[in-house]
C-alpha atoms as a PDB file:
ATOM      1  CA  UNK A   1     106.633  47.641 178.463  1.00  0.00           C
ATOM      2  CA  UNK A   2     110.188  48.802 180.340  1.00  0.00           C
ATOM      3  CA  UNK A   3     110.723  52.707 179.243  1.00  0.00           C
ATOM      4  CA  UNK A   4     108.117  52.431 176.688  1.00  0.00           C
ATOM      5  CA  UNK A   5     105.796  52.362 179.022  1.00  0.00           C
ATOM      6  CA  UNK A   6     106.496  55.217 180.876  1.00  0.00           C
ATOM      7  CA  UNK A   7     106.826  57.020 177.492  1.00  0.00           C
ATOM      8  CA  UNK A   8     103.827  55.755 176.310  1.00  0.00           C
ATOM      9  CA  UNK A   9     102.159  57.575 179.014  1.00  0.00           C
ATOM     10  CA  UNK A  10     104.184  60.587 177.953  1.00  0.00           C
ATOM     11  CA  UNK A  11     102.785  59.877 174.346  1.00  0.00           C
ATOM     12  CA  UNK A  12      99.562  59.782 175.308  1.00  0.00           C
ATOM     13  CA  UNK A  13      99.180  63.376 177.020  1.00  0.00           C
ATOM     14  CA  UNK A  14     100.340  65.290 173.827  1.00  0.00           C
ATOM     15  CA  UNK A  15      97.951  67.948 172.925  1.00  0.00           C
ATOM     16  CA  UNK A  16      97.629  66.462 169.592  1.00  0.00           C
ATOM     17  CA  UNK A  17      96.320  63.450 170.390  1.00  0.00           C
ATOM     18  CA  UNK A  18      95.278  63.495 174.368  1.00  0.00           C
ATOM     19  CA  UNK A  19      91.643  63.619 173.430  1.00  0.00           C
ATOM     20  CA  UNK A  20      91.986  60.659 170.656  1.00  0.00           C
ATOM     21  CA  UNK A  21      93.533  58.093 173.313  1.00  0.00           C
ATOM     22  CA  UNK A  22      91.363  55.943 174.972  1.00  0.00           C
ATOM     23  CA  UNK A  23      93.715  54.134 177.841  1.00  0.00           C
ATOM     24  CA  UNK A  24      97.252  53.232 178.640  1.00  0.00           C
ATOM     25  CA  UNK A  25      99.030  50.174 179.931  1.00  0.00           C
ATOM     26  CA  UNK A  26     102.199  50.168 181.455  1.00  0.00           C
ATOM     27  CA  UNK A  27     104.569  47.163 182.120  1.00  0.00           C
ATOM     28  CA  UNK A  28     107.368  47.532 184.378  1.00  0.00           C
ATOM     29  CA  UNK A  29     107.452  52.022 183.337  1.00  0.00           C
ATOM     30  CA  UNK A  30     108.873  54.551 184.614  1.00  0.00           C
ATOM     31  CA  UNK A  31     107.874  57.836 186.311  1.00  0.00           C
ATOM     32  CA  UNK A  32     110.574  59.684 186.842  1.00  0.00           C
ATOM     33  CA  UNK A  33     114.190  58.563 184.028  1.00  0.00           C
ATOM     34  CA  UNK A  34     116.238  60.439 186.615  1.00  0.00           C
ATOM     35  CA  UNK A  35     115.415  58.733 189.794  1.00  0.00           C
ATOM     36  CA  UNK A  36     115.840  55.397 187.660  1.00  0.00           C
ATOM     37  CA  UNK A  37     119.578  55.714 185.733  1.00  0.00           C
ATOM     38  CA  UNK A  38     120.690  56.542 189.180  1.00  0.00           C
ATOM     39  CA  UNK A  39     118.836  53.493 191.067  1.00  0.00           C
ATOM     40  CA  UNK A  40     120.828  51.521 187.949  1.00  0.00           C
ATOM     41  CA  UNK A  41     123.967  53.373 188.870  1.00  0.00           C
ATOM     42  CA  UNK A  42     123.858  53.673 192.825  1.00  0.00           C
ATOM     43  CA  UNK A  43     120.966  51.212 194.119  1.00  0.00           C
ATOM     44  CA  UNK A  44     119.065  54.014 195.348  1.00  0.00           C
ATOM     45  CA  UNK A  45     115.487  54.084 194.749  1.00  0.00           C
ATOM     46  CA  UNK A  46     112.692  56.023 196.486  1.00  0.00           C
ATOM     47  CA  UNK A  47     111.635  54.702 199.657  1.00  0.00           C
ATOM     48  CA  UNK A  48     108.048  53.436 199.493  1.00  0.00           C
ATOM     49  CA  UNK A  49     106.196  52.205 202.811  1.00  0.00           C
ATOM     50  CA  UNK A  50     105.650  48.150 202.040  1.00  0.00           C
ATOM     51  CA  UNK A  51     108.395  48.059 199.195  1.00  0.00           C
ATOM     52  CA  UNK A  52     111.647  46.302 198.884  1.00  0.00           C
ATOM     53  CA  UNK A  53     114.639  48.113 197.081  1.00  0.00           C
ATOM     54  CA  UNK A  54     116.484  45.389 195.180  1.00  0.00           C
ATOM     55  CA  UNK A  55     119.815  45.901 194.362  1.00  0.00           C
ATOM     56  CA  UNK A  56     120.031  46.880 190.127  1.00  0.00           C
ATOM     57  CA  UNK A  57     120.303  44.306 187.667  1.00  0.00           C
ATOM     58  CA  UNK A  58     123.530  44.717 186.308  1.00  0.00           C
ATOM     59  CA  UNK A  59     121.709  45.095 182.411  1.00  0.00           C
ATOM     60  CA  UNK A  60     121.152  48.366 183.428  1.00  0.00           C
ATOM     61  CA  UNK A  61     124.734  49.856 183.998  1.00  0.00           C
ATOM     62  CA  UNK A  62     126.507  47.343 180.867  1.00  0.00           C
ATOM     63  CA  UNK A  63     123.434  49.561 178.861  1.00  0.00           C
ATOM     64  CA  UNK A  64     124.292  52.754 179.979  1.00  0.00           C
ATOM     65  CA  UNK A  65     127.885  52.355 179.884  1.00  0.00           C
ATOM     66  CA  UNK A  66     126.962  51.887 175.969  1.00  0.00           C
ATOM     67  CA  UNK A  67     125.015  55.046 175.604  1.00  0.00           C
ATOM     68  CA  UNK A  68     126.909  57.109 177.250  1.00  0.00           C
ATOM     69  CA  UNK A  69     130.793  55.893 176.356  1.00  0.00           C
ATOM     70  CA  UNK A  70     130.988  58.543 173.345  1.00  0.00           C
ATOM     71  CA  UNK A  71     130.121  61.601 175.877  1.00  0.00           C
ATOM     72  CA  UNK A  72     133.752  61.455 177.808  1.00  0.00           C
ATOM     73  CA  UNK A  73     133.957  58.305 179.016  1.00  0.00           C
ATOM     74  CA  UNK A  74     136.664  56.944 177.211  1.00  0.00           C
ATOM     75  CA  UNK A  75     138.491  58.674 174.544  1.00  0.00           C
ATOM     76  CA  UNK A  76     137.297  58.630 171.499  1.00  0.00           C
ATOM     77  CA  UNK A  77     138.807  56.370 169.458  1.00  0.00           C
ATOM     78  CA  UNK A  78     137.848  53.567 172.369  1.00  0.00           C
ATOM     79  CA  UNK A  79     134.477  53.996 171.926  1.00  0.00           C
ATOM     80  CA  UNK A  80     133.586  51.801 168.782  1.00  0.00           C
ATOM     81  CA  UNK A  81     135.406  48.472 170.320  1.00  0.00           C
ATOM     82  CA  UNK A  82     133.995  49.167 173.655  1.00  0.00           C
ATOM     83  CA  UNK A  83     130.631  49.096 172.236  1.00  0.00           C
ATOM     84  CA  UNK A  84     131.569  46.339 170.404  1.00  0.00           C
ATOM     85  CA  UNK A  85     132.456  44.011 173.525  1.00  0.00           C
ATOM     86  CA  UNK A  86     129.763  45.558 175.398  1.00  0.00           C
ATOM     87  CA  UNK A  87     127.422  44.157 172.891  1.00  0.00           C
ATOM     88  CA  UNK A  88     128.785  41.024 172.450  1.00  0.00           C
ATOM     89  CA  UNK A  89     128.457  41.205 176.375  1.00  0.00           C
ATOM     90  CA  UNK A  90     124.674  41.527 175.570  1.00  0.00           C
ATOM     91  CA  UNK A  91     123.830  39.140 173.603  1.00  0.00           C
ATOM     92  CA  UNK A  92     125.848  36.352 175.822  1.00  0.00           C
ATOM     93  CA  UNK A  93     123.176  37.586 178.500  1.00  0.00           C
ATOM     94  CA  UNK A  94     120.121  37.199 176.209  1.00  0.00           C
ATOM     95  CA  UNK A  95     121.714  33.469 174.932  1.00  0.00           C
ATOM     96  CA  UNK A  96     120.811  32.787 178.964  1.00  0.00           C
ATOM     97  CA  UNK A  97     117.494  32.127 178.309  1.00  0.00           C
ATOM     98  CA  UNK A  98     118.540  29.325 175.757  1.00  0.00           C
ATOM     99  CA  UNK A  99     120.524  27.808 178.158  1.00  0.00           C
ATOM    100  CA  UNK A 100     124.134  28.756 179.687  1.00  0.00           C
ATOM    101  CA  UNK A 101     125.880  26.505 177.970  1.00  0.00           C
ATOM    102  CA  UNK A 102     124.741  28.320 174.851  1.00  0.00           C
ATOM    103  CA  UNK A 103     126.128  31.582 176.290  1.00  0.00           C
ATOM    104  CA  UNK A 104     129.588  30.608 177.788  1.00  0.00           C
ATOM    105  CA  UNK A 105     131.270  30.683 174.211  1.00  0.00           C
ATOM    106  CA  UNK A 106     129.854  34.818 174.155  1.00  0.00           C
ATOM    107  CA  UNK A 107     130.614  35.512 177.344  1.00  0.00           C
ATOM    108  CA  UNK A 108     134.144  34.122 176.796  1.00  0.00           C
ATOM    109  CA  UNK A 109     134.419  36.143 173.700  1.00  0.00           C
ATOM    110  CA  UNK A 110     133.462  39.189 175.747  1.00  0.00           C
ATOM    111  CA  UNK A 111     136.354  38.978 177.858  1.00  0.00           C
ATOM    112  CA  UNK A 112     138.724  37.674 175.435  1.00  0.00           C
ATOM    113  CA  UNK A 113     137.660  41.095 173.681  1.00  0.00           C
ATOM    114  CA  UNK A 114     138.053  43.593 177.230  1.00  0.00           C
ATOM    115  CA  UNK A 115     141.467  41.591 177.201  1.00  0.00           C
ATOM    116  CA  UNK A 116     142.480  43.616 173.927  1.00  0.00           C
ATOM    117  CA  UNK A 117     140.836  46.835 174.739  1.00  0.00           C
ATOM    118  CA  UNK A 118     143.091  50.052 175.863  1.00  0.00           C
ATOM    119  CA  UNK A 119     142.317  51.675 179.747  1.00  0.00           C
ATOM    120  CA  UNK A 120     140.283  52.863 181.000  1.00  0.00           C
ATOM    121  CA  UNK A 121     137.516  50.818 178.351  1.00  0.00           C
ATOM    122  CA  UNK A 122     139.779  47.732 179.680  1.00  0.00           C
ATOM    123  CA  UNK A 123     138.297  48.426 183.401  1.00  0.00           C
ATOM    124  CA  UNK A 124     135.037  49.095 182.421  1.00  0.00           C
ATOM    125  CA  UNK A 125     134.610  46.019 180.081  1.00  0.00           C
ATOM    126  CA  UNK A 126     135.920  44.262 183.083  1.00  0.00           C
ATOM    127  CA  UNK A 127     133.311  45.720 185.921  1.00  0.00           C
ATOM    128  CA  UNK A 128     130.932  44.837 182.981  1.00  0.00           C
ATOM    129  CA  UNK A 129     132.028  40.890 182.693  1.00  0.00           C
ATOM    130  CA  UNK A 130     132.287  40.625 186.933  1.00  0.00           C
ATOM    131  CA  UNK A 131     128.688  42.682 186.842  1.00  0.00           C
ATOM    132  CA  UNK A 132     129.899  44.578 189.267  1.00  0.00           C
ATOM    133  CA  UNK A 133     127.311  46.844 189.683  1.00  0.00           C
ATOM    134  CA  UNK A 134     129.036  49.273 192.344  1.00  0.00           C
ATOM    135  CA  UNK A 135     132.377  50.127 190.465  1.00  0.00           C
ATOM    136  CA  UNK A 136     130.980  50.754 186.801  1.00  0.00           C
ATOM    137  CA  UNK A 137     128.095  52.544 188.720  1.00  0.00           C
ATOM    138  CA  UNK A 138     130.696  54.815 190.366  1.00  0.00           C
ATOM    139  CA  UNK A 139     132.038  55.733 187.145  1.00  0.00           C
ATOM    140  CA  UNK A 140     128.947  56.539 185.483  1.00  0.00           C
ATOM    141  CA  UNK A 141     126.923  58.683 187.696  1.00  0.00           C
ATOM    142  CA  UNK A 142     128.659  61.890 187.119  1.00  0.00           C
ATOM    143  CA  UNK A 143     127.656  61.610 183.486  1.00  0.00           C
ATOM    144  CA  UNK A 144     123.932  60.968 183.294  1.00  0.00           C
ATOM    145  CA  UNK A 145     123.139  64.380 183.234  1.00  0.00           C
ATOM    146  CA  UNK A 146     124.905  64.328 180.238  1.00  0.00           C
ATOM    147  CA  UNK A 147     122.622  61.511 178.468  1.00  0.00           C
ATOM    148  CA  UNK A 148     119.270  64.323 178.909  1.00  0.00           C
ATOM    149  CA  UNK A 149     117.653  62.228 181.113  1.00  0.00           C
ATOM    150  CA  UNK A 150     116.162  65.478 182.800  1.00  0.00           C
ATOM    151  CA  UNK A 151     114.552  66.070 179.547  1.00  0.00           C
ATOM    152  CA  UNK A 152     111.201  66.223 180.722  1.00  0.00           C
ATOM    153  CA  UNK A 153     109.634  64.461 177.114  1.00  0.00           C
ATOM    154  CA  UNK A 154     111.321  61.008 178.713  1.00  0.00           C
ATOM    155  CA  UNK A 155     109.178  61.511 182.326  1.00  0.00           C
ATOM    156  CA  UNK A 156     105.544  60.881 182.750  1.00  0.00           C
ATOM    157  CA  UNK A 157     105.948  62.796 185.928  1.00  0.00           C
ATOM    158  CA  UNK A 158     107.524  65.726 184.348  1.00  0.00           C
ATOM    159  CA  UNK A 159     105.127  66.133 181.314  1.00  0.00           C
ATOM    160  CA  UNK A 160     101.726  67.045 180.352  1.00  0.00           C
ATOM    161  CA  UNK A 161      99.525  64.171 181.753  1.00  0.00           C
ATOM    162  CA  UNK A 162      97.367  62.449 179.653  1.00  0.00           C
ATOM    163  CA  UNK A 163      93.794  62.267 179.660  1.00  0.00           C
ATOM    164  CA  UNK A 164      92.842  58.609 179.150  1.00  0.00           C
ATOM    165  CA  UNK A 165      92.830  56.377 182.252  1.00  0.00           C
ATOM    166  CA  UNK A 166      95.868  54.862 182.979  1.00  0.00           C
ATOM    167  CA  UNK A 167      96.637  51.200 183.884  1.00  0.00           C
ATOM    168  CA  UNK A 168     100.173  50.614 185.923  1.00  0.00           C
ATOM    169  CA  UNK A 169     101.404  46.972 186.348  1.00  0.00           C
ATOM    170  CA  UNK A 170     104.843  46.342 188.182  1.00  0.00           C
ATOM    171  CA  UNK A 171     106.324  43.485 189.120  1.00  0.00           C
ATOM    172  CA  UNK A 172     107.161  43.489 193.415  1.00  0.00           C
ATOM    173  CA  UNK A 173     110.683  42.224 192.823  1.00  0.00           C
ATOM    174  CA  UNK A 174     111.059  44.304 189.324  1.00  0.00           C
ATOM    175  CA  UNK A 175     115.009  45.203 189.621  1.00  0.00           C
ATOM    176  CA  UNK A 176     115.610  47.516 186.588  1.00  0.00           C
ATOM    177  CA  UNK A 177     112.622  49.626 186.955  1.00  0.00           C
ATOM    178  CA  UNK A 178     111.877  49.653 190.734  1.00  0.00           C
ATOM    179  CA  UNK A 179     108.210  49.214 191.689  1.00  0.00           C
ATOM    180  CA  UNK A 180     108.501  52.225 193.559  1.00  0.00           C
ATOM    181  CA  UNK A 181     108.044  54.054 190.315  1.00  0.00           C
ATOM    182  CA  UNK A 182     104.235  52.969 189.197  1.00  0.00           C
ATOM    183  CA  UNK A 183     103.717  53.852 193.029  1.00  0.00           C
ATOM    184  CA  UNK A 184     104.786  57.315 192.380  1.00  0.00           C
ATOM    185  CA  UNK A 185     103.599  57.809 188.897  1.00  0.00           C
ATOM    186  CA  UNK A 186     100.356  56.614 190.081  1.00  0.00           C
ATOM    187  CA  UNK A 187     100.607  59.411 192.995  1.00  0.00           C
ATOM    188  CA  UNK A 188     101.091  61.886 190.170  1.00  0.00           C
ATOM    189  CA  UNK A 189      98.732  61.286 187.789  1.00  0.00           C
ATOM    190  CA  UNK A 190      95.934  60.972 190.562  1.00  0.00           C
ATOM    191  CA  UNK A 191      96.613  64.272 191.925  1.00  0.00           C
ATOM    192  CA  UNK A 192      96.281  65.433 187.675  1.00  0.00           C
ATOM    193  CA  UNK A 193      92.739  63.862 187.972  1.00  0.00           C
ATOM    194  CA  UNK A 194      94.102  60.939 185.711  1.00  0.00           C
ATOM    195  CA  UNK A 195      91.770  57.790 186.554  1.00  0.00           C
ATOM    196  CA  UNK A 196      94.835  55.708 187.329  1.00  0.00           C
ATOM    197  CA  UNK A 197      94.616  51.888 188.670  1.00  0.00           C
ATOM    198  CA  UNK A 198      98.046  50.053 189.876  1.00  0.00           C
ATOM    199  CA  UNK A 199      99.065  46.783 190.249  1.00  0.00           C
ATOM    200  CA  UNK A 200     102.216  45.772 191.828  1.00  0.00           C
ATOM    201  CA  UNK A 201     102.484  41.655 190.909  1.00  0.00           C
ATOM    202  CA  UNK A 202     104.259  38.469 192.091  1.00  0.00           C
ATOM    203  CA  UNK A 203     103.537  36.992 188.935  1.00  0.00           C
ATOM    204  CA  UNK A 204     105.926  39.074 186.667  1.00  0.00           C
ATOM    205  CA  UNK A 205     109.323  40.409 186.729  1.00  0.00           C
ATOM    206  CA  UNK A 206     110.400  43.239 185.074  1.00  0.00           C
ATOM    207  CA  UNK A 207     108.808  42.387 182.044  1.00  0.00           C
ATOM    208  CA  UNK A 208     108.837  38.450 182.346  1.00  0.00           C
ATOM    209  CA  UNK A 209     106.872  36.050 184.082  1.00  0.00           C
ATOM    210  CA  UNK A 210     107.733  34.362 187.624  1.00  0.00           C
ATOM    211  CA  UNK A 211     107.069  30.885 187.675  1.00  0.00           C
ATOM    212  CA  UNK A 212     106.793  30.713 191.081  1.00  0.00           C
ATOM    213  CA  UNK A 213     103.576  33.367 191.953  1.00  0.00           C
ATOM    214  CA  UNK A 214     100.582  32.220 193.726  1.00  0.00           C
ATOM    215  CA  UNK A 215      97.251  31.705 192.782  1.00  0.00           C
ATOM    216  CA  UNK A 216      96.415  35.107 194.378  1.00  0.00           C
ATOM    217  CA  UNK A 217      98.535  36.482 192.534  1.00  0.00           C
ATOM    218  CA  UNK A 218      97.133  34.998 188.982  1.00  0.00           C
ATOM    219  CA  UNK A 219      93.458  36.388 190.294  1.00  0.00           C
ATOM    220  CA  UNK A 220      94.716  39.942 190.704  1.00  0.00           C
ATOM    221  CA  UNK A 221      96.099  39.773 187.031  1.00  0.00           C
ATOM    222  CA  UNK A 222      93.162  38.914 185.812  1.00  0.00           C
ATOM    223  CA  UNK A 223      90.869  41.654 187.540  1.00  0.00           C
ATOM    224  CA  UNK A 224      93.643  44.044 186.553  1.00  0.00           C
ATOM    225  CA  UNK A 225      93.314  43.013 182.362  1.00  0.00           C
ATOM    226  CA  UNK A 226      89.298  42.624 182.956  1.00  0.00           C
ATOM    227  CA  UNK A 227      89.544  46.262 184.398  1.00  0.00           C
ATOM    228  CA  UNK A 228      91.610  46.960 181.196  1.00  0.00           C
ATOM    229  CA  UNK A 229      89.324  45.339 178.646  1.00  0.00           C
ATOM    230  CA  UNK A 230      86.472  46.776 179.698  1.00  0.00           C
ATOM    231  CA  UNK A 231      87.842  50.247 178.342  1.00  0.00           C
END
């Protein structure tokens, strides 16, 4: 599911174990980590005919602004307490799904924290409490080549394909990993000779379900797995 499924693909092409693999599922992958930290930091995503671009969840850029805040984006000694607010950021987000009233004490504590922080971490905890999406975006894309996302192990388009046949499932409105990328990947690994089969869904997310898919939508699922258990 998310990255792991793009690097499950990865996985699944080493020589040591290409031939032992039978298939691979992937929820909401990647096919290409480059072209998807810079969708997260820009909103730019590959243009494919019948897909909407959705602008990035703002997850994506609060995540990488984690990551990446020890490789020169704030001094050094600013880097443990950003990562601290950042995370407390987090976890308000996940406390969503309880309910919001169970995450406004955390998110309060996440800005009560970026209050206390030093600049530029001050800023960037901010743009990560407003989720704005643009600013901390700005900041970040000149460093993502520093993170070795062009290392080709993290790419399923970049590496060794694998030989099992290979099951994509995206969801349409998916806006962390852009649906655009299973179109792609699938692209790829057809042109290896990969037996590849893609679904792009209404009924999921990113890796979630939407409550408000359509029956067609349900059917489709279900020939998708049935393709799937049949392996």
């Amino acid at each position: 599911m998310s990255f792991s499924g793009g690097l499950s693909i990865v996985a699944a092409g080493r020589q040591k174990i290409r031939d032992h693999v039978k298939f691979v599922v992937s929820l909401g992958g990647h096919g290409d980590m480059r072209r998807v930290m810079r969708y997260l930091a820009t909103g730019v995503a590959p243009r494919v005919e019948g897909l909407e671009t959705h602008p990035p969840h703002d997850y994506g850029v609060a995540v990488i602004l984690n990551s990446l805040a020890e490789r020169g984006v704030v001094p050094l000694e600013q880097v443990v307490p950003l990562r601290s607010a950042i995370e407390t950021y987090l976890q308000a987000s996940q406390a969503t799904v309880i309910s919001d009233a169970a995450a406004a004490p955390i998110f309060a504590q996440a800005r009560e924290m970026a209050g206390a922080l030093p600049e530029p971490s001050r800023t960037y905890m901010r743009y990560v409490n407003d989720r704005d999406v643009k600013r901390l975006g700005a900041v970040l894309v000149e460093h993502l080549d520093l993170a070795g996302v062009d290392d080709p192990a993290l790419s399923p388009e970049l590496a060794p394909p694998p030989a099992a046949a290979t099951f994509l499932l995206h969801g349409n409105d998916d806006n962390i990993i852009p649906p655009a990328e299973s179109v792609l990947l699938a692209n790829y690994l057809r042109s290896k000779q990969v037996r590849t089969r893609v679904l792009l869904s209404g009924l999921i997310t990113h890796a979630s379900v939407n409550p408000s898919a359509t029956a067609m939508d349900a059917a489709k699922l279900v020939s998708f797995w049935a393709a799937v258990i049949k392996q």
